[in-house]
C-alpha atoms as a PDB file:
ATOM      1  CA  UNK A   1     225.202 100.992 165.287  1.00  0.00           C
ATOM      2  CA  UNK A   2     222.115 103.745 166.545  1.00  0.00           C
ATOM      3  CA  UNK A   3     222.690 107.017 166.538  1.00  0.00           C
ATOM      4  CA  UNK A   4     222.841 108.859 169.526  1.00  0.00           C
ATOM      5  CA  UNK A   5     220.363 112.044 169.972  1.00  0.00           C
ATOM      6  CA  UNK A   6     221.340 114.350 172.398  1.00  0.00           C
ATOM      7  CA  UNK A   7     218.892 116.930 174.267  1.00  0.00           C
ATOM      8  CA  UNK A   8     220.928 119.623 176.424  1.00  0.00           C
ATOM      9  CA  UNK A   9     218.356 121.572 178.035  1.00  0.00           C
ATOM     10  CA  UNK A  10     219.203 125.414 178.973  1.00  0.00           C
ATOM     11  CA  UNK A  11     216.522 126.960 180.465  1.00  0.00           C
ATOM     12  CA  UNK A  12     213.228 125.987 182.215  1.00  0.00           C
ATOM     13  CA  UNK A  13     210.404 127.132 184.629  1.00  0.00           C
ATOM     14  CA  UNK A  14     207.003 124.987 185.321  1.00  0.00           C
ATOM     15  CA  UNK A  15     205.410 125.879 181.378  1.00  0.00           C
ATOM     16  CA  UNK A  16     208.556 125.716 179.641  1.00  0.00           C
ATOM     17  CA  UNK A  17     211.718 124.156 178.719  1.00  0.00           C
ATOM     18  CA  UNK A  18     214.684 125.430 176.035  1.00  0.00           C
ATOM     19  CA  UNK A  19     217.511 123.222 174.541  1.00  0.00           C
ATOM     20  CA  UNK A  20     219.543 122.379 171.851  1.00  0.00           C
ATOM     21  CA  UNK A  21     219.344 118.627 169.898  1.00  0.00           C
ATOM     22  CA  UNK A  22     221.945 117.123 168.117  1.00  0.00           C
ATOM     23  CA  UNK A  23     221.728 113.845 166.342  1.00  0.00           C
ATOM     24  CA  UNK A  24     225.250 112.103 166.063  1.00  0.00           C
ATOM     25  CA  UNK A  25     226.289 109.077 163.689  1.00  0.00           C
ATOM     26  CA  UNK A  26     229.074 107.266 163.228  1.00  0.00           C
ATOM     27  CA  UNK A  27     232.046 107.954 165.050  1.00  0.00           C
ATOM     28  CA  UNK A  28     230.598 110.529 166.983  1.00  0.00           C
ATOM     29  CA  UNK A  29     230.079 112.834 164.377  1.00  0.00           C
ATOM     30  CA  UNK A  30     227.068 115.440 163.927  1.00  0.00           C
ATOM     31  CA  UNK A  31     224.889 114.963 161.582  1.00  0.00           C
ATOM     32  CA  UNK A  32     221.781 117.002 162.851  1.00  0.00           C
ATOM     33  CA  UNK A  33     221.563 120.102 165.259  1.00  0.00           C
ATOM     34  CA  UNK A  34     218.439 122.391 166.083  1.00  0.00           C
ATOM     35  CA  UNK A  35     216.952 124.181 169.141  1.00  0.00           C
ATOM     36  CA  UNK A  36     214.763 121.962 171.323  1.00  0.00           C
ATOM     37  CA  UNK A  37     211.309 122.900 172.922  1.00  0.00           C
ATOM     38  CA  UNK A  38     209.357 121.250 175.840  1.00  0.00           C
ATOM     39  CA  UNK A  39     206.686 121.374 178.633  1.00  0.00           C
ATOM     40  CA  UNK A  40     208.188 122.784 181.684  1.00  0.00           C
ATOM     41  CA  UNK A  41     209.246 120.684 184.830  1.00  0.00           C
ATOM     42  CA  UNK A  42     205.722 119.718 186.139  1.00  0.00           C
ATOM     43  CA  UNK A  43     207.264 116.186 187.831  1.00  0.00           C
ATOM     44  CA  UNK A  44     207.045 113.888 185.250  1.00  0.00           C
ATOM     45  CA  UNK A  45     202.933 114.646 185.452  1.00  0.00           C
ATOM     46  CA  UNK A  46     201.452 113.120 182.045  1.00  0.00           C
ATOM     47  CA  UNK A  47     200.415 115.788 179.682  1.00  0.00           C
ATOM     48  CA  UNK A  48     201.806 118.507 181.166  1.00  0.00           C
ATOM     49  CA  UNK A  49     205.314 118.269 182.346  1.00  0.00           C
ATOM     50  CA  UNK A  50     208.912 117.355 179.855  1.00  0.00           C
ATOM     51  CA  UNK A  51     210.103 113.508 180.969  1.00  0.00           C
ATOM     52  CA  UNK A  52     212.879 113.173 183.022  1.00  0.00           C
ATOM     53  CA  UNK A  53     216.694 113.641 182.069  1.00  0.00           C
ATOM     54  CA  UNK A  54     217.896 109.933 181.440  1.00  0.00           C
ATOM     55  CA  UNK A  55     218.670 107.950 178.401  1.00  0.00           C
ATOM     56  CA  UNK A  56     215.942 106.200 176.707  1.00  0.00           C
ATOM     57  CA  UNK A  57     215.423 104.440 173.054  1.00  0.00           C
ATOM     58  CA  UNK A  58     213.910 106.051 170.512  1.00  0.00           C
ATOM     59  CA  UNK A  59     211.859 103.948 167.655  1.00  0.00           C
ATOM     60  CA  UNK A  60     210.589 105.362 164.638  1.00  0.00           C
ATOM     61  CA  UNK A  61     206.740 103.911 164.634  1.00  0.00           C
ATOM     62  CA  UNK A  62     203.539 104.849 163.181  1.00  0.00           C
ATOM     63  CA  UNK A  63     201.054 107.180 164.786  1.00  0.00           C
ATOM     64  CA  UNK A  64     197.558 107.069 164.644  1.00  0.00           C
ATOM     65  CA  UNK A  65     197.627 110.887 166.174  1.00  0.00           C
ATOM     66  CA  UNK A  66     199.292 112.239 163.424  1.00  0.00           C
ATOM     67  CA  UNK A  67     199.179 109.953 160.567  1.00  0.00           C
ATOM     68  CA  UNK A  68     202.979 110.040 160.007  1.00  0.00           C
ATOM     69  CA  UNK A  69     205.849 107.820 160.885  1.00  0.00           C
ATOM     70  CA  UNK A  70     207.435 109.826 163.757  1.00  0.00           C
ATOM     71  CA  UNK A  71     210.672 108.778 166.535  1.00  0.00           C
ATOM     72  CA  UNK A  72     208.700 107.745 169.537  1.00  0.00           C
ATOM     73  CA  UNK A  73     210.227 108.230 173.404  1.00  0.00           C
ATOM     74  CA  UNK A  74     210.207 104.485 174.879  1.00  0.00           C
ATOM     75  CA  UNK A  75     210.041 103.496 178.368  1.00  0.00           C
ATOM     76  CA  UNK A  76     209.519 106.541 180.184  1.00  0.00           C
ATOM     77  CA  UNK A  77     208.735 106.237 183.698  1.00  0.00           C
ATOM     78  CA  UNK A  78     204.449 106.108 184.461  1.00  0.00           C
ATOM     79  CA  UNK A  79     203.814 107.610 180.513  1.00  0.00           C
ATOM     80  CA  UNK A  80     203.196 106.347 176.956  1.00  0.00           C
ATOM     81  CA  UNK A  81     203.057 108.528 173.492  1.00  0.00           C
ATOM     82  CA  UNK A  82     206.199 110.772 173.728  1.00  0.00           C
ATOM     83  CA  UNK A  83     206.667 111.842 170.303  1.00  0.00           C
ATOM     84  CA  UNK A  84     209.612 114.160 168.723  1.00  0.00           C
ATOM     85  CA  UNK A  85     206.746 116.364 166.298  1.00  0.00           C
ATOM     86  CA  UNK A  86     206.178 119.741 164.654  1.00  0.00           C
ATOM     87  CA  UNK A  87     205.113 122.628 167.339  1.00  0.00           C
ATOM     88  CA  UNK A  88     205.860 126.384 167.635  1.00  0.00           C
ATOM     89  CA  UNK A  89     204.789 126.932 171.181  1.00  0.00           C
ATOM     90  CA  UNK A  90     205.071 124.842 174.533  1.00  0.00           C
ATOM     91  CA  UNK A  91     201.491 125.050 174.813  1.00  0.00           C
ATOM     92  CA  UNK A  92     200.955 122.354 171.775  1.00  0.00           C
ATOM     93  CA  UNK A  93     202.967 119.742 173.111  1.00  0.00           C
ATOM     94  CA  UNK A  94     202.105 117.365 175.937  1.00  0.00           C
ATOM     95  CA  UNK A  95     204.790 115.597 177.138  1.00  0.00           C
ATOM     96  CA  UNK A  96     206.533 115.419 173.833  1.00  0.00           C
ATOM     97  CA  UNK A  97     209.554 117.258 172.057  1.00  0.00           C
ATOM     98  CA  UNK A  98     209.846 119.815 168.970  1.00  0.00           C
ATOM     99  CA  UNK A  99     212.706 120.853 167.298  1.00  0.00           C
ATOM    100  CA  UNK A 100     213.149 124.205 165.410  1.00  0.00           C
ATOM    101  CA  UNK A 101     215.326 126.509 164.002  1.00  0.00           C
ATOM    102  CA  UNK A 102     215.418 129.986 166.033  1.00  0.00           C
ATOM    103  CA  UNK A 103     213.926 131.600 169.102  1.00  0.00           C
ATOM    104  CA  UNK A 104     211.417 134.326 169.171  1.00  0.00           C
ATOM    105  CA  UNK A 105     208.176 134.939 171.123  1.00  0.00           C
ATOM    106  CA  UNK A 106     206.022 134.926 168.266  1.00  0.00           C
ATOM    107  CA  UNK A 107     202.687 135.486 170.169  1.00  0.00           C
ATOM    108  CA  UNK A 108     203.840 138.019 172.489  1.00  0.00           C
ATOM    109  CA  UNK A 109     203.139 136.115 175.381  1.00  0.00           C
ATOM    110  CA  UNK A 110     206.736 136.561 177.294  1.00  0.00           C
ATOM    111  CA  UNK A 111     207.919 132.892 175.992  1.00  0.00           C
ATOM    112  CA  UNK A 112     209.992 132.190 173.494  1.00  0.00           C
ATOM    113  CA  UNK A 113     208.680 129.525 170.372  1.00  0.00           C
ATOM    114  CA  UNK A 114     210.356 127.904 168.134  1.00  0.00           C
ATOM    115  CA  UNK A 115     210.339 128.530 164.263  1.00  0.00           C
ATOM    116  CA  UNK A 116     210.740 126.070 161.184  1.00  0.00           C
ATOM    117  CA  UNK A 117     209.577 123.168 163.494  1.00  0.00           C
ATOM    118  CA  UNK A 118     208.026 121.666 160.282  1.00  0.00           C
ATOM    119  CA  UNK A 119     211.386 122.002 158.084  1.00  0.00           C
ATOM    120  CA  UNK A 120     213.310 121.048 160.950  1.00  0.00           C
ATOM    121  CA  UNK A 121     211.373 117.659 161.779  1.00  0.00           C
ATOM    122  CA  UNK A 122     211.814 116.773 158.335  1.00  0.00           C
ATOM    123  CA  UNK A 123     215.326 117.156 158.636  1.00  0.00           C
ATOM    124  CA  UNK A 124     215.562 115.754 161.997  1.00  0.00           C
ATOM    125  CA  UNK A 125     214.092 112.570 160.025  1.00  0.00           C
ATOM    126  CA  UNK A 126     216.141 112.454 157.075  1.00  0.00           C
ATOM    127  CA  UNK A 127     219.285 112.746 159.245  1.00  0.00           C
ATOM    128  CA  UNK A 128     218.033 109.617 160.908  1.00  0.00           C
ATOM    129  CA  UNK A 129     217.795 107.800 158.097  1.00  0.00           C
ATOM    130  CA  UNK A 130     217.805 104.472 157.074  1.00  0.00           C
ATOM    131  CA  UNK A 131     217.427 103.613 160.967  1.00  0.00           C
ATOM    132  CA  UNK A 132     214.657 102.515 162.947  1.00  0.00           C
ATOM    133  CA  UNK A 133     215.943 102.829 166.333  1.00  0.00           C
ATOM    134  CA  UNK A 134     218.398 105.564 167.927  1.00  0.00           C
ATOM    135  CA  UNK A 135     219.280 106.236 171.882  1.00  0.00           C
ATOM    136  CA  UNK A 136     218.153 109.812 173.713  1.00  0.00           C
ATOM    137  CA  UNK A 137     220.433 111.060 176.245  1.00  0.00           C
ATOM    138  CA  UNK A 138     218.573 114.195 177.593  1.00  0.00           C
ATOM    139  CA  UNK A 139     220.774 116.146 179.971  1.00  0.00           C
ATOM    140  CA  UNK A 140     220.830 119.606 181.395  1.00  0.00           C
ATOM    141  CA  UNK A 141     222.437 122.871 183.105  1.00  0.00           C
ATOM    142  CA  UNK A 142     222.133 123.198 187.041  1.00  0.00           C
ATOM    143  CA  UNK A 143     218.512 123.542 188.393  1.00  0.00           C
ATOM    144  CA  UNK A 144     217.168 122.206 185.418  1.00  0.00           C
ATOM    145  CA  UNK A 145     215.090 118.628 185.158  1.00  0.00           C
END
């Protein structure tokens, strides 16, 4: 059995995207939630835009980047490196995912950030353990990528 992390994006314009995660287990059952923050919608553009809504798998590997065993985004369509990892604001994330705890614009630049990323990721990761593999299923509202 892999657990099954879900991505249900809310909200979204070209710089940045809003969800919620949850992480489910055995029969179905939640073992993780937190709010989720990406790149905007920039067509799938490396660097700079959130990947597609699909279903991927998710492996828990090294990384060089960040000297930390962290879940790693598999086969997405024309990029490599998609990383679930710590980040309070859109701006620090290219391509990849963060997790947190609440919304608030913390810099006062109109968007909202994410707090606790660090707190949540390590909870993100304990919920996930033992495993080494899990499935993404990243869905969202109307209009939204």
């Amino acid at each position: 059995m892999r657990p099954i992390i879900k991505i249900f994006r809310h909200w979204q314009d070209p710089k940045e995207t809003l969800g919620s995660c949850t992480v489910l287990g055995k029969d179905n059952l939640p073992l993780f939630v937190s709010l989720n923050l990406e790149r905007g919608w920039r067509n799938n553009e490396p660097n700079v835009s959130c990947i597609p809504r699909d279903t991927y798998e998710v492996k828990l590997e090294w990384s060089d980047k960040f000297k930390k065993m962290l879940w790693e985004i598999k086969n997405v369509p024309g990029r490599s490196e998609c990383k679930f990892h710590a980040a309070n604001f859109w701006r620090q994330l290219n391509g990849c995912d963060a997790l947190g705890s609440r919304l608030t614009d913390m810099d006062s630049d109109g968007y909202y950030d994410i707090t606790n990323s660090v707190d949540t990721m390590e909870a993100f990761h304990k919920a996930l353990e033992p495993y080494t593999e899990a499935i993404l299923i990243i869905d969202g509202g109307p209009n939204i990528y």
